[in-house]
PDB file of N, CA and C in Angstrom:
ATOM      1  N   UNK A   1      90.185 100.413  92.808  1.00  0.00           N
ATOM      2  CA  UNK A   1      90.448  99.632  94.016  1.00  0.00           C
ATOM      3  C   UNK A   1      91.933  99.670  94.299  1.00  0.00           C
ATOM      4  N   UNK A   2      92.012  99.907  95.526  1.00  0.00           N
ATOM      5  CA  UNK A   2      93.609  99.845  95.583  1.00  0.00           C
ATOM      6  C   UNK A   2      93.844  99.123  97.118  1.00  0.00           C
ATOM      7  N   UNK A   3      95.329  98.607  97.026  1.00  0.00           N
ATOM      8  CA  UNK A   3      95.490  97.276  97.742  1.00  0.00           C
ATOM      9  C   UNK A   3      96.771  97.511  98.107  1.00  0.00           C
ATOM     10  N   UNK A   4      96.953  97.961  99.130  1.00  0.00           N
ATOM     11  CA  UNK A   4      98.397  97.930  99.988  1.00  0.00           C
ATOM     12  C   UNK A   4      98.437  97.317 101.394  1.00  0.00           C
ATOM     13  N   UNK A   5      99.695  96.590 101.314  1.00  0.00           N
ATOM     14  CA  UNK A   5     100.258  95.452 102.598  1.00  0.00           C
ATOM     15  C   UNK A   5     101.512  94.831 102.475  1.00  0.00           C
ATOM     16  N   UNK A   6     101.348  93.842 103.117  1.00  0.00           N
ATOM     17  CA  UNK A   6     102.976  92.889 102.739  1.00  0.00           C
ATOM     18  C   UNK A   6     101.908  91.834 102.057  1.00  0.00           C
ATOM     19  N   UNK A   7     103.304  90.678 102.007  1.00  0.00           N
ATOM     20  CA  UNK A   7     102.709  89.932 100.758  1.00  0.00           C
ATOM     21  C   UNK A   7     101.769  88.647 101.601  1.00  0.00           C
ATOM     22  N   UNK A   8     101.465  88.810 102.502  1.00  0.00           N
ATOM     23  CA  UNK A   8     100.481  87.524 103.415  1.00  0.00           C
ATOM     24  C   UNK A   8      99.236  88.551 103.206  1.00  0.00           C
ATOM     25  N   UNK A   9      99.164  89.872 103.439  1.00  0.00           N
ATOM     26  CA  UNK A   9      98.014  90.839 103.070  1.00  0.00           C
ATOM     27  C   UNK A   9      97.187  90.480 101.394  1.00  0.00           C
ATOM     28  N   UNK A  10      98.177  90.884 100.638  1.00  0.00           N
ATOM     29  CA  UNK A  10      98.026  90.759  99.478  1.00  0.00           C
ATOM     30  C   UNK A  10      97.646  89.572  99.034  1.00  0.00           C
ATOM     31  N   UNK A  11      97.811  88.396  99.447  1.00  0.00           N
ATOM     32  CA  UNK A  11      97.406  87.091  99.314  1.00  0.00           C
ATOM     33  C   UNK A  11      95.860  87.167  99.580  1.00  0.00           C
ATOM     34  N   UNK A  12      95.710  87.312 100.696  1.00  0.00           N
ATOM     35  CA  UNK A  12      94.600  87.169 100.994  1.00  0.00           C
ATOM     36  C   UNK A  12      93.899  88.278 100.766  1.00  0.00           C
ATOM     37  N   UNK A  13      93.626  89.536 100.422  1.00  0.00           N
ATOM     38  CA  UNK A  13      92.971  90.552  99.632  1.00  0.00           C
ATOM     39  C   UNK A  13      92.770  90.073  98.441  1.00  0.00           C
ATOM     40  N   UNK A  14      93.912  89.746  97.756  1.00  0.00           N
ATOM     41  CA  UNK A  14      93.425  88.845  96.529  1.00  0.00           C
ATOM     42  C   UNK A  14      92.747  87.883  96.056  1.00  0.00           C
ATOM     43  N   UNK A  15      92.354  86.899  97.140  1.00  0.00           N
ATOM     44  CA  UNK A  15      91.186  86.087  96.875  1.00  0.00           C
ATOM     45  C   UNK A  15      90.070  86.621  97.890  1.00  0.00           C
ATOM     46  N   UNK A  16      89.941  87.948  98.358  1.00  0.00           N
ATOM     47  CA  UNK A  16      88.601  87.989  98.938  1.00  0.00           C
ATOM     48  C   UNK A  16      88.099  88.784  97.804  1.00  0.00           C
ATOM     49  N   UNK A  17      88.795  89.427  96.935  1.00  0.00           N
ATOM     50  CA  UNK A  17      88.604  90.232  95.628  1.00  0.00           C
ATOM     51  C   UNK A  17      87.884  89.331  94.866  1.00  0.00           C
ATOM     52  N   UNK A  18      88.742  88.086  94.312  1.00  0.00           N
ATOM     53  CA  UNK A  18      88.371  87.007  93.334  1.00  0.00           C
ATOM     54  C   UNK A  18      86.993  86.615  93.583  1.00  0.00           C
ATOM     55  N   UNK A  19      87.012  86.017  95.160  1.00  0.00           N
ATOM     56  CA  UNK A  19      86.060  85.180  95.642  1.00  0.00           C
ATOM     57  C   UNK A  19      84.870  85.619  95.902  1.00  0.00           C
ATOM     58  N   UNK A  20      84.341  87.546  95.567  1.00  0.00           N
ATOM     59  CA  UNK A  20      83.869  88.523  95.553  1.00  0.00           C
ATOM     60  C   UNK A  20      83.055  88.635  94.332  1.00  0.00           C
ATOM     61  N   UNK A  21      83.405  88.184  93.365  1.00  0.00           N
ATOM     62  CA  UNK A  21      83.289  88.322  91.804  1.00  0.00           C
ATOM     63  C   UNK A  21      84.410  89.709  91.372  1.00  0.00           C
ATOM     64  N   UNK A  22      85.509  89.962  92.243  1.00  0.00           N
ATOM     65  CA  UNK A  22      85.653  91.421  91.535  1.00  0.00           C
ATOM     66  C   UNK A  22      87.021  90.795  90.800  1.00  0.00           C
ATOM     67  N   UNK A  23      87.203  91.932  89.657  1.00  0.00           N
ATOM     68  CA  UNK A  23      88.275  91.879  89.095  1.00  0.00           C
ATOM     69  C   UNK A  23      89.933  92.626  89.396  1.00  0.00           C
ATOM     70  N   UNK A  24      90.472  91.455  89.769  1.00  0.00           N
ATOM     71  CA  UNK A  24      91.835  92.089  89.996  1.00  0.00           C
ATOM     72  C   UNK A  24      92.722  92.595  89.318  1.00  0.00           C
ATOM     73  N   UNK A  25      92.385  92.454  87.779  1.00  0.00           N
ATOM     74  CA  UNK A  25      93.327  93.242  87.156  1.00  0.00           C
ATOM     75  C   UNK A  25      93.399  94.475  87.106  1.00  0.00           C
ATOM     76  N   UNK A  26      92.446  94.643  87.465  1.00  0.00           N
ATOM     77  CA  UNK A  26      92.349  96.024  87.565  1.00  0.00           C
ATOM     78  C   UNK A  26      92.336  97.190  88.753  1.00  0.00           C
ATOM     79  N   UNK A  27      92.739  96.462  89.608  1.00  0.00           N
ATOM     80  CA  UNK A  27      93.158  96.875  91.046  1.00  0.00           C
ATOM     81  C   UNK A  27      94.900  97.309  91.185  1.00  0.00           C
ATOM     82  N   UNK A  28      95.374  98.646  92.109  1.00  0.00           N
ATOM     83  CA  UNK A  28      96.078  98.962  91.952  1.00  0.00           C
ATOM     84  C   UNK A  28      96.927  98.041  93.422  1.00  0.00           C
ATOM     85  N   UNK A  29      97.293  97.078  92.864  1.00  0.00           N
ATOM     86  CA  UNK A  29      98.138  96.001  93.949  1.00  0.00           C
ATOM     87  C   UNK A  29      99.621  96.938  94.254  1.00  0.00           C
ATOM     88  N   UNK A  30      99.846  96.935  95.979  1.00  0.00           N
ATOM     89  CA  UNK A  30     101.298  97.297  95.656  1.00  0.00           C
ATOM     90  C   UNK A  30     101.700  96.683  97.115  1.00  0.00           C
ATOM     91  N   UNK A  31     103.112  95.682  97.028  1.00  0.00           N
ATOM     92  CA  UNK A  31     103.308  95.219  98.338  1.00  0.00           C
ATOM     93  C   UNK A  31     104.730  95.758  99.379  1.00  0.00           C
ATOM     94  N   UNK A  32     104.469  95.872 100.261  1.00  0.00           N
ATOM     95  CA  UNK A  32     105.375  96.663 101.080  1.00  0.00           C
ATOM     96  C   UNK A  32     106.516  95.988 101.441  1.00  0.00           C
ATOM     97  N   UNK A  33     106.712  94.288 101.153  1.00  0.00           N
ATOM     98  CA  UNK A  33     107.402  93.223 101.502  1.00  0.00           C
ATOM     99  C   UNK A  33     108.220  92.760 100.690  1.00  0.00           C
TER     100      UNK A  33
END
């Protein structure tokens, strides 16, 4: 899974991930901000 934005993106990708059952550690997060 990979996850690029600024950091209001990333916020909220991150709990539609969580709130998903998926695991974020293991997602390649990277923020442009």
């Amino acid at each position: 899974l990979f996850v690029y934005g600024f950091a209001e993106f990333i916020d909220a990708a991150t709990a539609a991930i969580e709130a998903a059952g998926g695991d974020t550690s293991t997602a390649k997060i990277e923020n442009f901000g």
